[in-house]
Protein backbone atom coordinates (compact mmCIF):
# COMPACT_ATOMS: atom_id res chain seq x y z
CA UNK A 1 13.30 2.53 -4.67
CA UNK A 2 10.62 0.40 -2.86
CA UNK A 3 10.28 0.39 0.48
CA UNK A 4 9.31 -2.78 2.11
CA UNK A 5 7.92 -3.78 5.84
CA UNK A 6 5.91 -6.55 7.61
CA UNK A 7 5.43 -8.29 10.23
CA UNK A 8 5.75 -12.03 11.22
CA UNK A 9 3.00 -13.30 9.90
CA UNK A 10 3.88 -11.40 6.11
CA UNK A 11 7.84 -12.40 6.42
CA UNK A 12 8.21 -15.28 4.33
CA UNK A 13 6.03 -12.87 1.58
CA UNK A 14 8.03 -10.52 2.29
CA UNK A 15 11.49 -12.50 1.41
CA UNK A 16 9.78 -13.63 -1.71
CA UNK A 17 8.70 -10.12 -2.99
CA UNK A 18 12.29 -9.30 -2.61
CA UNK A 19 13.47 -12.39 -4.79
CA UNK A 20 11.19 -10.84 -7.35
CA UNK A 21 12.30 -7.52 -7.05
CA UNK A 22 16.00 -8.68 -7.14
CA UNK A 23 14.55 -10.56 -10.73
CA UNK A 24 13.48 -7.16 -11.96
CA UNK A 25 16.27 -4.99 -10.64
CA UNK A 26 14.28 -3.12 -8.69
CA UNK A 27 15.64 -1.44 -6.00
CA UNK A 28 14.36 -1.65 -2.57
CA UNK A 29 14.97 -1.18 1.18
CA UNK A 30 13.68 -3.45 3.85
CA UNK A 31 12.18 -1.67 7.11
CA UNK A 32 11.86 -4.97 8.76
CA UNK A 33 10.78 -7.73 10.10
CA UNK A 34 14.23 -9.75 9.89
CA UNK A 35 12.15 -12.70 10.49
CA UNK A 36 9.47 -14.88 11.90
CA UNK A 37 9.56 -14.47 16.01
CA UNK A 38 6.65 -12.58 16.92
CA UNK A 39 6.41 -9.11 16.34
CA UNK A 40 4.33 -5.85 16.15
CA UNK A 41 3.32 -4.79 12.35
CA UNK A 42 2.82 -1.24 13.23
CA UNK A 43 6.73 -1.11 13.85
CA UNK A 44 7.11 -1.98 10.40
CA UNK A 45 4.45 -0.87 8.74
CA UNK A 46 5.18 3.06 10.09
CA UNK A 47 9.06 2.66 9.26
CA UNK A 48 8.16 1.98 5.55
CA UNK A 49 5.21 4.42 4.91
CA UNK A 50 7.68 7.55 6.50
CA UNK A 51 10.41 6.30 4.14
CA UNK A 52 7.42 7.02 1.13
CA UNK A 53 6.12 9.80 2.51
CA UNK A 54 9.90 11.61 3.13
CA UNK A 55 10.54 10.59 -0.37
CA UNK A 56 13.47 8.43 0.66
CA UNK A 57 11.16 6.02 -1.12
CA UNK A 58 9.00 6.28 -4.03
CA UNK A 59 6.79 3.44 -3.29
CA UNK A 60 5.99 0.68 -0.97
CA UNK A 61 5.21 -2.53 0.41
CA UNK A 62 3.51 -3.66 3.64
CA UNK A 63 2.71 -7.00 4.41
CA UNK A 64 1.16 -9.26 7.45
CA UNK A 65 -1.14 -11.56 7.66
CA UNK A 66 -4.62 -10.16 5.95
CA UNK A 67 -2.77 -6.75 4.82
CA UNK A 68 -5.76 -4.60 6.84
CA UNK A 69 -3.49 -3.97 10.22
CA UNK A 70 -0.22 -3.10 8.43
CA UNK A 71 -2.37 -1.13 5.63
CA UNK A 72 -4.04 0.66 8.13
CA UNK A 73 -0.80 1.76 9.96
CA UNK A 74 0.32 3.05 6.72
CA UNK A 75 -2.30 5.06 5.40
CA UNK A 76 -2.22 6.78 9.27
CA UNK A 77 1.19 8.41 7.63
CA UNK A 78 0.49 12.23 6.04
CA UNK A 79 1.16 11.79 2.38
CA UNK A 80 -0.04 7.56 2.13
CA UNK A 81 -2.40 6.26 -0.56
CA UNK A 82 -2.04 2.52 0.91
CA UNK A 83 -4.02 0.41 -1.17
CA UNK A 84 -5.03 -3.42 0.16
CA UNK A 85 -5.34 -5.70 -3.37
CA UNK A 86 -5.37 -9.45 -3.14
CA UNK A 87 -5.33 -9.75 -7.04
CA UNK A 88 -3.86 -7.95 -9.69
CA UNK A 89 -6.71 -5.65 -11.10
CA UNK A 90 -6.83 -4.50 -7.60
CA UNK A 91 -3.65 -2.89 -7.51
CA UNK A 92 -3.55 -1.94 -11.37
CA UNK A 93 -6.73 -0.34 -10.61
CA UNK A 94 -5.46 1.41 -7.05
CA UNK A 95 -2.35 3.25 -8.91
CA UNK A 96 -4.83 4.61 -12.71
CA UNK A 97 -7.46 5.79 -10.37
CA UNK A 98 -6.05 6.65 -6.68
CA UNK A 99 -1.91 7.32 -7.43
CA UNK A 100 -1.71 4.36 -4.49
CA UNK A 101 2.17 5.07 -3.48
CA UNK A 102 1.62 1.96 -1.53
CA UNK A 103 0.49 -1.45 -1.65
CA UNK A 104 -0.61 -4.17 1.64
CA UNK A 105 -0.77 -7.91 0.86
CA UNK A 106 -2.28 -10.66 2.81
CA UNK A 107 0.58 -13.43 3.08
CA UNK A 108 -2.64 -15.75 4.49
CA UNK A 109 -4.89 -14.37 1.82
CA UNK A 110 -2.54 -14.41 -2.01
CA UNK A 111 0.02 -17.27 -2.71
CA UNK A 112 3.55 -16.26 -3.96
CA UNK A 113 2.77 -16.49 -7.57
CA UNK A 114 -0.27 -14.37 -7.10
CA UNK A 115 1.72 -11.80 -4.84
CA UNK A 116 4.22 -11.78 -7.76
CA UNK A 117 1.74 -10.13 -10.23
CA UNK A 118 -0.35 -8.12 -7.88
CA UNK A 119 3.55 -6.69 -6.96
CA UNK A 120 4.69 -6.49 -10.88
CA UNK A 121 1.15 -4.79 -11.48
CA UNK A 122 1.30 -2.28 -8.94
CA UNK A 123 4.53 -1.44 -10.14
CA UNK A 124 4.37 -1.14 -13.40
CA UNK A 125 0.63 0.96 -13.43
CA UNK A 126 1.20 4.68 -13.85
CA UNK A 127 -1.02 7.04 -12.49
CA UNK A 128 -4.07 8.07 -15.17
CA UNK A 129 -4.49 11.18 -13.79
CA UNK A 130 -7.19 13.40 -15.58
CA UNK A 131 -10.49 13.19 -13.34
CA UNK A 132 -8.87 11.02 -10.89
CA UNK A 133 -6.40 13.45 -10.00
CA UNK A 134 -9.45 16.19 -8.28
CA UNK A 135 -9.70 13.24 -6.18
CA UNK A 136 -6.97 12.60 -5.06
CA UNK A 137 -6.07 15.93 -3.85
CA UNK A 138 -9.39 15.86 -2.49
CA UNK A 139 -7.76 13.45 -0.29
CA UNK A 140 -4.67 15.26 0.52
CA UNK A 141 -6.88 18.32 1.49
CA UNK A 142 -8.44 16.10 3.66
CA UNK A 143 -4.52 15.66 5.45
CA UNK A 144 -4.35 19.34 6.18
């Protein structure tokens, strides 16, 4: 299951990532926004990173305007690899060599068709473990 957030700047991204999803069965759960009155990404961006990091969730994603604020919130949350990728080598890249559980878009910085394969590449990446995985705990020492 994916958990998804954002704020009002990333909601119309957001409502699109879930038409994709839907495509794709893939399962997900929406943390909010509910739409585009003002709002606070943290809010959001918190609710879906604790629904990865409980496990509830086995990945995620955030979304506002650039994808820095609401990344940022996220990867404040013990247990977050919250990659920002505004194309899809990015985020194939973020899950082989970082095990990224989640992933922040820019709705003002990737159109829907690009958010579509950034999403479906993020996805779909496994983990290459190997000599990327002594860094990664290096990072979750770095939690404790």
């Amino acid at each position: 299951m994916v958990a998804l957030g954002s704020d009002h700047g990333g909601f119309e991204l957001k409502e699109m990532v879930k038409v994709y999803l839907d495509s794709e069965d893939i399962l997900y759960k929406d943390y909010g926004c509910e739409n585009k009155e003002r709002c606070d990404y943290p809010v959001y961006g918190k609710a879906a990173a604790e629904a990865v990091a409980s496990g509830e969730c086995d990945m995620g994603i955030v979304i506002c305007t650039t994808g820095a604020g609401i990344s940022i919130v996220a990867n404040k949350v013990k247990g977050i690899r919250c990659a920002q990728c505004a194309d899809p080598l990015a985020a194939e890249m973020a899950r082989k060599h970082n095990n990224a559980n989640m992933l922040a878009l820019g709705a003002g910085m990737v159109g829907p068709k690009m958010a579509e394969k950034i999403v479906e590449n993020f996805l779909c990446t496994e983990f290459e473990g190997g000599r990327h995985a002594r860094r990664v705990d290096m990072i979750a020492e770095m939690e404790k």
